[in-house]
Protein backbone atom coordinates (compact mmCIF):
# COMPACT_ATOMS: atom_id res chain seq x y z
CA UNK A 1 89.83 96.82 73.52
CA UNK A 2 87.98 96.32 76.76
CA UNK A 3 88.00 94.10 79.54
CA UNK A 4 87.01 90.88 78.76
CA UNK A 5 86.16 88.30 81.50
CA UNK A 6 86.17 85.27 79.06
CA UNK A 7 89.87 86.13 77.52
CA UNK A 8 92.16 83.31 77.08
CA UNK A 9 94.25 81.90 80.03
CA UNK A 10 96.94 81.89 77.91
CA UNK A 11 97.42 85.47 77.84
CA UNK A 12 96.46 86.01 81.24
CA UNK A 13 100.32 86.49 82.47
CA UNK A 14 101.03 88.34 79.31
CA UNK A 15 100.69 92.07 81.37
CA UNK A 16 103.22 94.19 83.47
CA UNK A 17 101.16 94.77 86.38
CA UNK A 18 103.40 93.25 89.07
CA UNK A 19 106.66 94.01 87.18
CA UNK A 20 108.98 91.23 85.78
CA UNK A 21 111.81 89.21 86.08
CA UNK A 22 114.11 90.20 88.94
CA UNK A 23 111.50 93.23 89.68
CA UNK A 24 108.33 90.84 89.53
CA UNK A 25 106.36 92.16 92.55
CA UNK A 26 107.27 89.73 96.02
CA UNK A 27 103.59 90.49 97.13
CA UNK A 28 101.37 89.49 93.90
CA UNK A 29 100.16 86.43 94.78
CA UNK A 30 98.59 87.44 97.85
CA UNK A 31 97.08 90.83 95.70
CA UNK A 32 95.81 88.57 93.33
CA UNK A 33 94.48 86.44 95.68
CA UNK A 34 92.90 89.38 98.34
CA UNK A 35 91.05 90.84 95.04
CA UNK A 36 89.67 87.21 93.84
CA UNK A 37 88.16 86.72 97.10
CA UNK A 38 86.52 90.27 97.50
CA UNK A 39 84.94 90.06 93.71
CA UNK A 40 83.70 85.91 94.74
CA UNK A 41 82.38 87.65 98.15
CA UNK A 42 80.98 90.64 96.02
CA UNK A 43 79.41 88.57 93.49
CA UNK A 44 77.80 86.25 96.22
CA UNK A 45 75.77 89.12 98.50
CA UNK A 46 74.94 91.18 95.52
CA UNK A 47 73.51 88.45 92.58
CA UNK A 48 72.22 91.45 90.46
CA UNK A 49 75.69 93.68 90.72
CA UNK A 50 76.14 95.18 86.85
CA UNK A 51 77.70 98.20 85.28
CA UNK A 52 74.80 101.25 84.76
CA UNK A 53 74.00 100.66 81.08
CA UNK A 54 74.89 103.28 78.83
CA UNK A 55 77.45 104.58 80.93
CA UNK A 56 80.83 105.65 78.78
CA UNK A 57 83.78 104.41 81.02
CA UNK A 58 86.33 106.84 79.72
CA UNK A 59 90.45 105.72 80.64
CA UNK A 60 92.32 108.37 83.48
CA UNK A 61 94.92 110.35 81.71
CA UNK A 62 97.68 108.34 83.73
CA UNK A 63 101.17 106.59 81.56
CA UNK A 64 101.62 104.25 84.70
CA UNK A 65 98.41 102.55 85.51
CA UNK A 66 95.15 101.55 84.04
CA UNK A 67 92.59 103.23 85.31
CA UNK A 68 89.42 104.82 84.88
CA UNK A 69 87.82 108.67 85.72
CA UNK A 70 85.02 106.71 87.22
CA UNK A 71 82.71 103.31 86.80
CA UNK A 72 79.22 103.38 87.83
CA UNK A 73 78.17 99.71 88.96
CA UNK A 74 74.24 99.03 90.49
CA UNK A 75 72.82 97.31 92.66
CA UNK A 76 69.32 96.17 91.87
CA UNK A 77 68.26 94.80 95.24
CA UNK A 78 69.32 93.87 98.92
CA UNK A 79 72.35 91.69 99.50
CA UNK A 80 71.35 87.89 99.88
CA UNK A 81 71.49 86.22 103.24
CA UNK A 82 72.78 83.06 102.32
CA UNK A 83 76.00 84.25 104.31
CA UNK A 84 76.58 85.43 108.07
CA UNK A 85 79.86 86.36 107.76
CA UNK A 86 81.18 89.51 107.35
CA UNK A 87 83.09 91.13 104.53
């Protein structure tokens, strides 16, 4: 099973990511905030941002994290210029 951007909010705190209980990470609010921001600023200057089609996203061989060997994402044209502000 993939990632699905449409999953239910009721499983969204359902993961181990930040740890839990007593070892819950002190700092995962912020994270989760710093990376909401960059993909809303992300999605903003580049409209037309997608994964390369028929790319096979295959999982890094690591028991810790979830990761991936390597994800391809395109850019089909110039960033917008609906915003002056840096990112």
């Amino acid at each position: 099973m993939g990632f699905k951007l449409t999953r239910c909010v009721l499983t969204l705190g359902v993961h181990l990511s930040f740890g839990h209980g007593i070892h819950y990470c002190i700092g995962a609010a912020l994270a989760k905030l710093e990376v909401r921001l960059a993909l809303e600023e992300l999605a903003q200057h580049y409209p037309s941002l997608h994964l390369e089609p028929g790319q096979i996203i295959t999982p890094a061989p690591n028991f810790m994290l979830r990761a991936y060997q390597e994800m391809v994402l395109v850019i089909d044209e110039s960033p917008t210029q609906q915003s002056t502000k840096s990112i």
